[in-house]
Protein backbone atom coordinates (compact mmCIF):
# COMPACT_ATOMS: atom_id res chain seq x y z
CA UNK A 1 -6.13 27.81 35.66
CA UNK A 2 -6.37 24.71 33.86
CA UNK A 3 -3.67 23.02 31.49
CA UNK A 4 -4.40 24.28 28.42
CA UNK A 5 -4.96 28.03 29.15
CA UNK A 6 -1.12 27.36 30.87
CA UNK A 7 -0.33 26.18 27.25
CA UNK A 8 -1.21 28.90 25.77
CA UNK A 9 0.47 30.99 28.11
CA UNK A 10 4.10 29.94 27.87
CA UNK A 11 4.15 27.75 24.17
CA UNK A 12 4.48 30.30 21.52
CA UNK A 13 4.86 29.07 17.87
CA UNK A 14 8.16 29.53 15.34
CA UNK A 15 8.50 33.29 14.54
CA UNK A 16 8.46 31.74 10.56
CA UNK A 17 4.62 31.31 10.95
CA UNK A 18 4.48 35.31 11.24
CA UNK A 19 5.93 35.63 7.71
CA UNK A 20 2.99 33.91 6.05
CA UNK A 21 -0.72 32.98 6.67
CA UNK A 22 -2.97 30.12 6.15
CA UNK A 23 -3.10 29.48 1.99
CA UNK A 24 -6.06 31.42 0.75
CA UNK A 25 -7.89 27.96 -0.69
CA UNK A 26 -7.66 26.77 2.52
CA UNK A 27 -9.24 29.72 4.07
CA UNK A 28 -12.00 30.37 1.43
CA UNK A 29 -13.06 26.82 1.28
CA UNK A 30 -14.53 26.88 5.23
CA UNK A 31 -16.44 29.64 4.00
CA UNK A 32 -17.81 27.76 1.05
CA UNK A 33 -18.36 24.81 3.26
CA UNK A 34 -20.63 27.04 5.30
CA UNK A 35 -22.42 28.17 3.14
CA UNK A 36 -23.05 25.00 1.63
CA UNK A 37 -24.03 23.82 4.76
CA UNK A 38 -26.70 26.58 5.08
CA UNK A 39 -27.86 25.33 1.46
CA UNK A 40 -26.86 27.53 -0.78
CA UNK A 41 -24.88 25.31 -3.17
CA UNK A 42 -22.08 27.14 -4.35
CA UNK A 43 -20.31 26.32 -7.73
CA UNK A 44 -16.84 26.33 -7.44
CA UNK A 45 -15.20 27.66 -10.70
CA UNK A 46 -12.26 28.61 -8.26
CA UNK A 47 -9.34 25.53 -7.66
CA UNK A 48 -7.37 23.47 -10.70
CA UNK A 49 -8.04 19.98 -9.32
CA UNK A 50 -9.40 17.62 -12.81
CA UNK A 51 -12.75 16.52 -11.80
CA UNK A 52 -12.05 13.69 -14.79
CA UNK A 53 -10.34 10.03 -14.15
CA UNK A 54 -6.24 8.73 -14.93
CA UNK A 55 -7.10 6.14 -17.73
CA UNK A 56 -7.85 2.83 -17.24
CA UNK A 57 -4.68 1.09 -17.89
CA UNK A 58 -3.91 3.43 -14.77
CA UNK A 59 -6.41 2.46 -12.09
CA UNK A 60 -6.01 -1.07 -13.53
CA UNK A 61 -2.46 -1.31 -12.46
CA UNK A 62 -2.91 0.58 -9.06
CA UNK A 63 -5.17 -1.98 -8.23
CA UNK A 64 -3.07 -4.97 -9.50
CA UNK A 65 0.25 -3.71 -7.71
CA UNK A 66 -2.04 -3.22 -4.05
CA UNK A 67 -2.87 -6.98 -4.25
CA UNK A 68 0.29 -8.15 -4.36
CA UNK A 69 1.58 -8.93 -0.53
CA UNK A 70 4.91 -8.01 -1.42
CA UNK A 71 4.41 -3.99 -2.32
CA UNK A 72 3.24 -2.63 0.56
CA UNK A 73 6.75 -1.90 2.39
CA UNK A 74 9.14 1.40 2.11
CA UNK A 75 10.46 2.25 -1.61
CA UNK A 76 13.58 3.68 -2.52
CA UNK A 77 13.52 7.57 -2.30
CA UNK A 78 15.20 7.77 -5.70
CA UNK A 79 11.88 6.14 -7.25
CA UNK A 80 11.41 2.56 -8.97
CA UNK A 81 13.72 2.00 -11.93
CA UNK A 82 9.99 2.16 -13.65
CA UNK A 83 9.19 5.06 -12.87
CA UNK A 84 12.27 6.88 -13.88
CA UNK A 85 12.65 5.12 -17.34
CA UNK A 86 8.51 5.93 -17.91
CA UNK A 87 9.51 9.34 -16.62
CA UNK A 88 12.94 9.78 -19.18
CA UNK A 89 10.46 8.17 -22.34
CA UNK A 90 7.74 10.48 -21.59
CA UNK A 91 9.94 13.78 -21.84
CA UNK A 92 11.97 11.65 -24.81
CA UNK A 93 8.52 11.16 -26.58
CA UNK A 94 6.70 14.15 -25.79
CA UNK A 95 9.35 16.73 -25.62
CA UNK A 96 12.08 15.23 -27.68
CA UNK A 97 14.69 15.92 -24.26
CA UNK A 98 17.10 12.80 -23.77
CA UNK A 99 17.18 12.03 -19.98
CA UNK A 100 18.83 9.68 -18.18
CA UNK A 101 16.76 7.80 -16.33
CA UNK A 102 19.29 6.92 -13.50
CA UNK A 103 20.26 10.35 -12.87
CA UNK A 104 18.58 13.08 -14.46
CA UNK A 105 14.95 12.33 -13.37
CA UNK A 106 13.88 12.36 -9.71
CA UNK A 107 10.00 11.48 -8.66
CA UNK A 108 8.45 14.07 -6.52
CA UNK A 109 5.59 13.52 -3.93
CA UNK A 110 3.88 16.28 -6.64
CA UNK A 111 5.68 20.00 -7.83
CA UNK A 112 4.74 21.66 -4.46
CA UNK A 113 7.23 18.91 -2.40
CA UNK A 114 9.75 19.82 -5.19
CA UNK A 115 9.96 23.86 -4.19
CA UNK A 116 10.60 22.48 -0.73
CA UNK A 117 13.37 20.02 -1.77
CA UNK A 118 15.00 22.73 -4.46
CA UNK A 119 14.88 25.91 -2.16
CA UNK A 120 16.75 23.68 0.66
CA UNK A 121 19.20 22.40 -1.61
CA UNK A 122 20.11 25.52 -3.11
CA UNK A 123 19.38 28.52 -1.04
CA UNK A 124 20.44 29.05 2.52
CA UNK A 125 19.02 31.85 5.13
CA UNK A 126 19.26 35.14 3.42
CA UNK A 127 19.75 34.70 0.23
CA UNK A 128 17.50 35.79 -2.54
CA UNK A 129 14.96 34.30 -4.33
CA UNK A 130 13.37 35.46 -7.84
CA UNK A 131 9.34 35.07 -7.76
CA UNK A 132 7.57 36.19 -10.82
CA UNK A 133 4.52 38.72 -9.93
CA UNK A 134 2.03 37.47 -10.53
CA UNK A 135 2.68 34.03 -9.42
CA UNK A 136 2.14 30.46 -7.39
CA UNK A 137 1.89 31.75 -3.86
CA UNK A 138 4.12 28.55 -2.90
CA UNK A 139 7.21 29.95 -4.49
CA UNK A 140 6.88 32.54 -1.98
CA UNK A 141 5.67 31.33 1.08
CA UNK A 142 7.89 28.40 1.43
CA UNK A 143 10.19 30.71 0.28
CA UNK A 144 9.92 33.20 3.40
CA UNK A 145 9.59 29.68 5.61
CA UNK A 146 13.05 28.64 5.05
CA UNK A 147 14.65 32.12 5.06
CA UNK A 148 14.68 33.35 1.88
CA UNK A 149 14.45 36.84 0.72
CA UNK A 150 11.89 37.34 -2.12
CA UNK A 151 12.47 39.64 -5.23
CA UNK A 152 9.67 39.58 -7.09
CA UNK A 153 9.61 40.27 -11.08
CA UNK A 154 7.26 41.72 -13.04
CA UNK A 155 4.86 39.92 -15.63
CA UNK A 156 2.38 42.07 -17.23
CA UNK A 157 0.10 42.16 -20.00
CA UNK A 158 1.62 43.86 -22.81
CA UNK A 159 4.46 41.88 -22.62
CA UNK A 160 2.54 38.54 -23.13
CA UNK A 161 3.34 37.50 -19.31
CA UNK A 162 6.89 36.98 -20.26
CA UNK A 163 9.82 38.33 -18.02
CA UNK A 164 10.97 41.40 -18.78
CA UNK A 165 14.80 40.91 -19.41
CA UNK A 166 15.93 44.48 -19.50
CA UNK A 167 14.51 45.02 -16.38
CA UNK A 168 15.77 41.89 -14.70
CA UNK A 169 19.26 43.04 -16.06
CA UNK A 170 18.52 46.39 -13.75
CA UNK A 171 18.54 44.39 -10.52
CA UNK A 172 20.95 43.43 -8.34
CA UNK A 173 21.59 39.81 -8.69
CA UNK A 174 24.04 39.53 -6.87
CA UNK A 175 22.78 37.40 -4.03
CA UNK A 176 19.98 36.07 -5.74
CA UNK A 177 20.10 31.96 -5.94
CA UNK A 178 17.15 30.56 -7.72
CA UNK A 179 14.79 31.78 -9.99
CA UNK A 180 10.98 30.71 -10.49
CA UNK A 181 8.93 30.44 -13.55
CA UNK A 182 6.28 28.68 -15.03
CA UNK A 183 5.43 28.02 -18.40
CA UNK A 184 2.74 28.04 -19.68
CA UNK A 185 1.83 30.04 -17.07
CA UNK A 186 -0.09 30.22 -13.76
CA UNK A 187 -2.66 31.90 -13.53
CA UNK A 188 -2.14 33.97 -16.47
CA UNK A 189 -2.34 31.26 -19.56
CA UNK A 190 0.67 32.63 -20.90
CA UNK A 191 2.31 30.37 -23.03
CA UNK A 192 5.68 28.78 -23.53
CA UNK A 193 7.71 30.61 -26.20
CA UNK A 194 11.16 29.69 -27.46
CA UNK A 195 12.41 33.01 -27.37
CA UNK A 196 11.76 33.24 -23.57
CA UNK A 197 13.26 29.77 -22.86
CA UNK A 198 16.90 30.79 -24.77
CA UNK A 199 16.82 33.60 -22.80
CA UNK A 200 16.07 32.32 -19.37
CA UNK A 201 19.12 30.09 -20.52
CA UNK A 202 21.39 32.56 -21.33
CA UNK A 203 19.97 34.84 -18.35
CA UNK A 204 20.99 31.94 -15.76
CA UNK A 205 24.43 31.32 -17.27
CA UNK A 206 25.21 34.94 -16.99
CA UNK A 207 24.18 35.51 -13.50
CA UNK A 208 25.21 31.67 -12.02
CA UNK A 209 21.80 31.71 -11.12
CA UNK A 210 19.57 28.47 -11.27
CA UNK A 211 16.06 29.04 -13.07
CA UNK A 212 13.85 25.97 -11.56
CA UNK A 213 10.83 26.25 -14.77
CA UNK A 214 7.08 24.73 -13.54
CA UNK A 215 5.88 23.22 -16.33
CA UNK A 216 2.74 21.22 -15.14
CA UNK A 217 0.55 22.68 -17.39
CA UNK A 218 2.03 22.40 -21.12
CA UNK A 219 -0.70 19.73 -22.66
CA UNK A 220 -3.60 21.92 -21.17
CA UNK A 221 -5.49 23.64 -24.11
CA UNK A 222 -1.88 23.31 -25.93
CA UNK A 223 -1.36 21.76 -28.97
CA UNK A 224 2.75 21.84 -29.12
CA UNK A 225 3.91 20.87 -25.41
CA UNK A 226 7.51 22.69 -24.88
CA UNK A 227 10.19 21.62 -22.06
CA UNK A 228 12.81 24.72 -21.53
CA UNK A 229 15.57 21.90 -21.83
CA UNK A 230 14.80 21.40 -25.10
CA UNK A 231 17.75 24.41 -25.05
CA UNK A 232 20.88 23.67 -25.56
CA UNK A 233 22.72 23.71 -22.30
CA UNK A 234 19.80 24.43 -19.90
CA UNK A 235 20.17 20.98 -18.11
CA UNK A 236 23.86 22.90 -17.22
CA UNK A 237 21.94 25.58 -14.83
CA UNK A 238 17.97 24.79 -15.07
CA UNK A 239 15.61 22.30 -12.91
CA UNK A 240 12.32 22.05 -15.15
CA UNK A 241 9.48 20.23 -13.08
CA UNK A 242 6.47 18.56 -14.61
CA UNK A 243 3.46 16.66 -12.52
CA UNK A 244 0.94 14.08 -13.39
CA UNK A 245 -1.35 16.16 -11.44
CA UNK A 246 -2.80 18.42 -14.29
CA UNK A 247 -2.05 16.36 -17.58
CA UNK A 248 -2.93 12.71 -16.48
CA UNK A 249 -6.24 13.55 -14.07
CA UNK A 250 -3.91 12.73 -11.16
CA UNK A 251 -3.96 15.51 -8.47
CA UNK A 252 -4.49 13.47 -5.43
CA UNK A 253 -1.83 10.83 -6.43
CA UNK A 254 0.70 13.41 -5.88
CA UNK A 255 3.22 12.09 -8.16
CA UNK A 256 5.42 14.62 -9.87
CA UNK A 257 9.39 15.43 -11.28
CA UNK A 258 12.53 16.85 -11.47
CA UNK A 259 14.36 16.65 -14.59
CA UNK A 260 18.10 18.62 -14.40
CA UNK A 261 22.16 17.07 -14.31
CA UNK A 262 23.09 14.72 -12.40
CA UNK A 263 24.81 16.90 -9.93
CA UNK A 264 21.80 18.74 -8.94
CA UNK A 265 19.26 16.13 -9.10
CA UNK A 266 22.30 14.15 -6.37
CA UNK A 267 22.00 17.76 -4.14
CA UNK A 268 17.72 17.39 -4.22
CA UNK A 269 17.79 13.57 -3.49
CA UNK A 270 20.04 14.45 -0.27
CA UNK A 271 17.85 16.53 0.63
CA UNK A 272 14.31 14.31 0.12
CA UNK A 273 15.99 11.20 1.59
CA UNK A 274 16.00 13.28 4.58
CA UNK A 275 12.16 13.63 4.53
CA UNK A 276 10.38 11.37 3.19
CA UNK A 277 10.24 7.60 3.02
CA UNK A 278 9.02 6.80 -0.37
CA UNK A 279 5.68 6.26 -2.34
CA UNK A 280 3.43 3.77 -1.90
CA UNK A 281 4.77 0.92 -5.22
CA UNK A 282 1.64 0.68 -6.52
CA UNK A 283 1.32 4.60 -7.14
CA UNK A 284 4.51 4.66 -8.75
CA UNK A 285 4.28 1.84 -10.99
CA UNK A 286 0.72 2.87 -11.74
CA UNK A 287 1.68 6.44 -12.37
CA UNK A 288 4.83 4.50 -15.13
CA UNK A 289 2.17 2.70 -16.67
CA UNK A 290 -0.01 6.17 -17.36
CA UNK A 291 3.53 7.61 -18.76
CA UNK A 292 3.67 4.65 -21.55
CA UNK A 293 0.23 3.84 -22.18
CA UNK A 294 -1.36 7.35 -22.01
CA UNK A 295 -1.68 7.66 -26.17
CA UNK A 296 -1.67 10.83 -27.87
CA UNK A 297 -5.33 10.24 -29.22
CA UNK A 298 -6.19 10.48 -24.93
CA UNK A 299 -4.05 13.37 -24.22
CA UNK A 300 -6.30 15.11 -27.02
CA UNK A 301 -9.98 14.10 -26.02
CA UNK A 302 -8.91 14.41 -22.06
CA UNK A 303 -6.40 17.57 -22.28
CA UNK A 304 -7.86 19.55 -25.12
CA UNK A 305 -11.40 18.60 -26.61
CA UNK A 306 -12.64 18.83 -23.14
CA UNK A 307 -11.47 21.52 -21.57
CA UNK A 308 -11.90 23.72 -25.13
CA UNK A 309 -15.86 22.94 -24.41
CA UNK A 310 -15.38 24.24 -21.01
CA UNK A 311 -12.93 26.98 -22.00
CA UNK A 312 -16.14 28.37 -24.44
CA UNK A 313 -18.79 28.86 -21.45
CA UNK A 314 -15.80 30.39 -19.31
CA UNK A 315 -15.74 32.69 -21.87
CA UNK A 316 -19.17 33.83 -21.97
CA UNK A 317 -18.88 34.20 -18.06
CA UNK A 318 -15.74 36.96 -18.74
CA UNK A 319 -17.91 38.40 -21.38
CA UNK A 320 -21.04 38.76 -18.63
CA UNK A 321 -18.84 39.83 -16.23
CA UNK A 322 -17.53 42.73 -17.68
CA UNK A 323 -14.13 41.46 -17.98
CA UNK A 324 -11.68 41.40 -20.58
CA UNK A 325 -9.44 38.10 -21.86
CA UNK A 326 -6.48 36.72 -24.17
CA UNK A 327 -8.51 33.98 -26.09
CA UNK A 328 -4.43 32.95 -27.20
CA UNK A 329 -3.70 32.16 -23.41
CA UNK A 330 -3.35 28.13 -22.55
CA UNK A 331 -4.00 26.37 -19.54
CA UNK A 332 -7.06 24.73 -16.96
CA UNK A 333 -7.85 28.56 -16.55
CA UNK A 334 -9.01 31.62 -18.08
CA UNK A 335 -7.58 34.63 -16.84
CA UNK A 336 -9.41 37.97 -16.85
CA UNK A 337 -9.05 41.49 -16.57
CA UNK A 338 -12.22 43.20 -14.27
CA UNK A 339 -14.34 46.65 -15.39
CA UNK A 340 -12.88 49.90 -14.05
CA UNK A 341 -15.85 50.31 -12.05
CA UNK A 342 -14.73 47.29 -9.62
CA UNK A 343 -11.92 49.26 -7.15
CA UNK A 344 -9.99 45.64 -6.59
CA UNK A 345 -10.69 42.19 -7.92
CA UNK A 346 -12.22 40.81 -4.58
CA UNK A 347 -14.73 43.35 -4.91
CA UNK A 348 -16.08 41.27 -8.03
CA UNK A 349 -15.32 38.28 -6.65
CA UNK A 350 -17.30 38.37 -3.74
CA UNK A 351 -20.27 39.70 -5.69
CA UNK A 352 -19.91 36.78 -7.90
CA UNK A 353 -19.93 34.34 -4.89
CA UNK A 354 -22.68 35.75 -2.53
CA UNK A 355 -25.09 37.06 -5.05
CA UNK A 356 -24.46 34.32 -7.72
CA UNK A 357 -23.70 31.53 -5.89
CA UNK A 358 -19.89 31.09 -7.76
CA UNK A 359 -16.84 30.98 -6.74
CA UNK A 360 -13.95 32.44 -8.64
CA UNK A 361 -10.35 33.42 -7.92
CA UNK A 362 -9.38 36.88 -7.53
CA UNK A 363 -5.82 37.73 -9.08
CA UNK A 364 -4.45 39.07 -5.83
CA UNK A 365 -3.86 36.33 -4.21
CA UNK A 366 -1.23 35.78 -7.12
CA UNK A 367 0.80 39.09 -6.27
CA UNK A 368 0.06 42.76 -6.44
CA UNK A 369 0.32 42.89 -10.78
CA UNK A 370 -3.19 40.45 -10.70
CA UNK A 371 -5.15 42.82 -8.39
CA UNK A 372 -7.25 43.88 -11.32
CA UNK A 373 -7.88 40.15 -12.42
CA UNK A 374 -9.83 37.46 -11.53
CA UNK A 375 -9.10 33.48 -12.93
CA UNK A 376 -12.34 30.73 -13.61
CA UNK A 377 -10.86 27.63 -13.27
CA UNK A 378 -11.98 24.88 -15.98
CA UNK A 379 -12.26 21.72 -13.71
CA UNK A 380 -15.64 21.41 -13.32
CA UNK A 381 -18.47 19.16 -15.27
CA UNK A 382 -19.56 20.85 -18.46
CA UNK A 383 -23.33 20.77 -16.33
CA UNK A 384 -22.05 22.48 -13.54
CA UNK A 385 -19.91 25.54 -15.99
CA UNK A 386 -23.10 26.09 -17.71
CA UNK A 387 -25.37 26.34 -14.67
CA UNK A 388 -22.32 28.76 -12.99
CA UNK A 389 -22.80 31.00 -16.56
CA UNK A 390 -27.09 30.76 -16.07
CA UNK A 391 -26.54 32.05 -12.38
CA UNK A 392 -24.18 34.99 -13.36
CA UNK A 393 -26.30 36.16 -16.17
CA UNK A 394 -29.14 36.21 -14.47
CA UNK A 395 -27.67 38.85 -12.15
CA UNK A 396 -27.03 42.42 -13.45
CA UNK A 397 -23.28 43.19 -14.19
């Protein structure tokens, strides 16, 4: 017997990695990979990562911080004093939110760090966690890693993707800790509405419960950006995150927020200090300079002029497809309801992908109320949408 069949004998991994399985993206993409391999160039209309460049001034300043010999050690895990007053002036400017920069704002190695960092800080083994359905698997994977019991809520359709507060009030709250949402949302373009933020408000305040809001996508296809502390009183019992990610072309920097009171932005930094060392200076004060400089006539030719184009051929792919859309919804997606004659999203899906060469998302993988969706993502060259729509119509639907 040699050593590693002895491994794999007597080493058995945490019984958390039986509550979830390997992220679906991360799965499907070997498959792609394959078959691109084989030659059959796929299109993938499937993942939210821009395809489009952080602005000059950006990439400029990355590059003129990683010369200097000095900026290549540790930084503080509380962020530069840059990037926190950048961070405070861009919700200030964009949002009309006063923040204070030394203790209201905390940098995030991106959103998906922060649901780590929040759920740890706030909910221990057991207690109960609100994840809207559908939703950003994360919220309930990492969720189920550290313990947490899910309750999922219901968005749907006819009720414009918004929670449904009478229902909520129905539950049993009475262990439940946090509460996820995410406006405008993911995947279905919801968007933002004032109503729902006072509510969410009032709804936490009632309940003691904390409602974290994911707002990474409020300049995407959105002409009137909305933070849900622009309510009175939410910083009192709501965490709103926002990420550079989706509205300044900056997925792989990874450079995200938290924005809340100072009491529970001091209970996350406890708990980050304890995991990470830091970002690189240069990212940071890059990612401060893209706060300031980033002018409103760029957010509209990189966040809404181009992805409108883009949003138009997605459309004709719904329309070819059979499926059904809100043309009111916002976001780096379009979100689609299939034919009756499909029995399950996938069943489109993987259609789509072996006979037309395209990958798109199916809703499931978002909870049980998107199993008669699928979602196109937006972040690909205008060339490459257009060539996805020739495929599919070519096909019979």
């Amino acid at each position: 017997m040699n050593n590693s069949t002895q491994l794999n004998m007597t080493i058995r991994p945490a019984e958390r990695l039986a509550l979830v399985q390997e992220y679906y993206f991360s799965r499907k993409l070997k498959e792609v990979a394959a078959m691109n391999a084989e030659g059959k160039d796929i299109i993938s209309l499937a993942i939210g990562s821009p395809d489009m460049p952080p602005s000059r001034q950006t990439i400029e300043k990355l590059c003129e911080v990683a010369r200097c010999p000095e900026a290549h050690g540790y930084q503080p895990t509380i962020g530069t004093p840059e990037l926190r007053e950048a961070m405070a002036s861009f919700y200030k400017r964009w949002y009309d939110v006063d923040v204070d920069p030394k203790t209201e704002v905390q940098p995030l190695i991106g959103s998906k760090e922060g649901i780590l960092h929040v759920t740890l800080a706030f909910v221990n083994p057991g207690e109960q966690v609100l994840v809207p359905n559908p939703g950003y698997p994360t919220y309930t994977s990492l969720s189920k890693i550290l313990g947490a019991e899910i309750v999922n809520y219901n968005l749907r359709e006819d009720n414009g993707w918004q929670p449904d507060f009478d229902e909520l009030e129905r539950m049993d709250l009475s262990r439940v800790k946090l509460m996820w949402t995410n406006y405008p949302n993911m995947p279905t373009g919801g968007n933002a509405r004032r109503e729902t933020y006072e509510r969410l408000v009032a709804f936490a305040k009632k309940h003691n419960i904390v409602v974290v809001n994911d707002n990474p996508y409020s300049f995407i296809l959105n002409e009137h950006p909305m933070s849900l502390l622009q309510v009175p009183g939410a910083k009192d019992c709501c965490i709103e995150f926002n990420s550079m990610s989706k509205s300044h072309n900056m997925p792989g920097w990874r450079v995200g927020m938290c924005v809340s009171n100072p009491t529970f932005i001091s209970w996350i930094l406890k708990i980050k200090s304890n995991i990470d060392s830091g970002t690189f200076r240069g990212i940071q004060l890059a990612a401060a300079e893209a706060y300031n400089t980033n002018s409103a006539e760029w957010h509209h030719e990189a966040n809404i002029n181009t992805y409108r184009r883009r949003r138009d051929i997605a459309e004709r792919i719904m329309s070819t497809l059979g499926c059904t859309y809100d043309k009111e919804q916002v976001g780096m997606f379009l979100w689609g309801k299939i034919p009756n004659k499909y029995t399950d999203c996938e069943q489109l899906t993987e259609r789509v992908l072996h006979e037309a060469r395209v990958f798109i998302t199916p809703g499931f993988i978002f909870g049980s109320n998107g199993q008669r969706y699928v979602r196109i993502s937006l972040c690909a060259k205008d060339a490459k949408i257009k060539e996805a729509f020739e495929r599919i119509s070519a096909l019979k639907w």
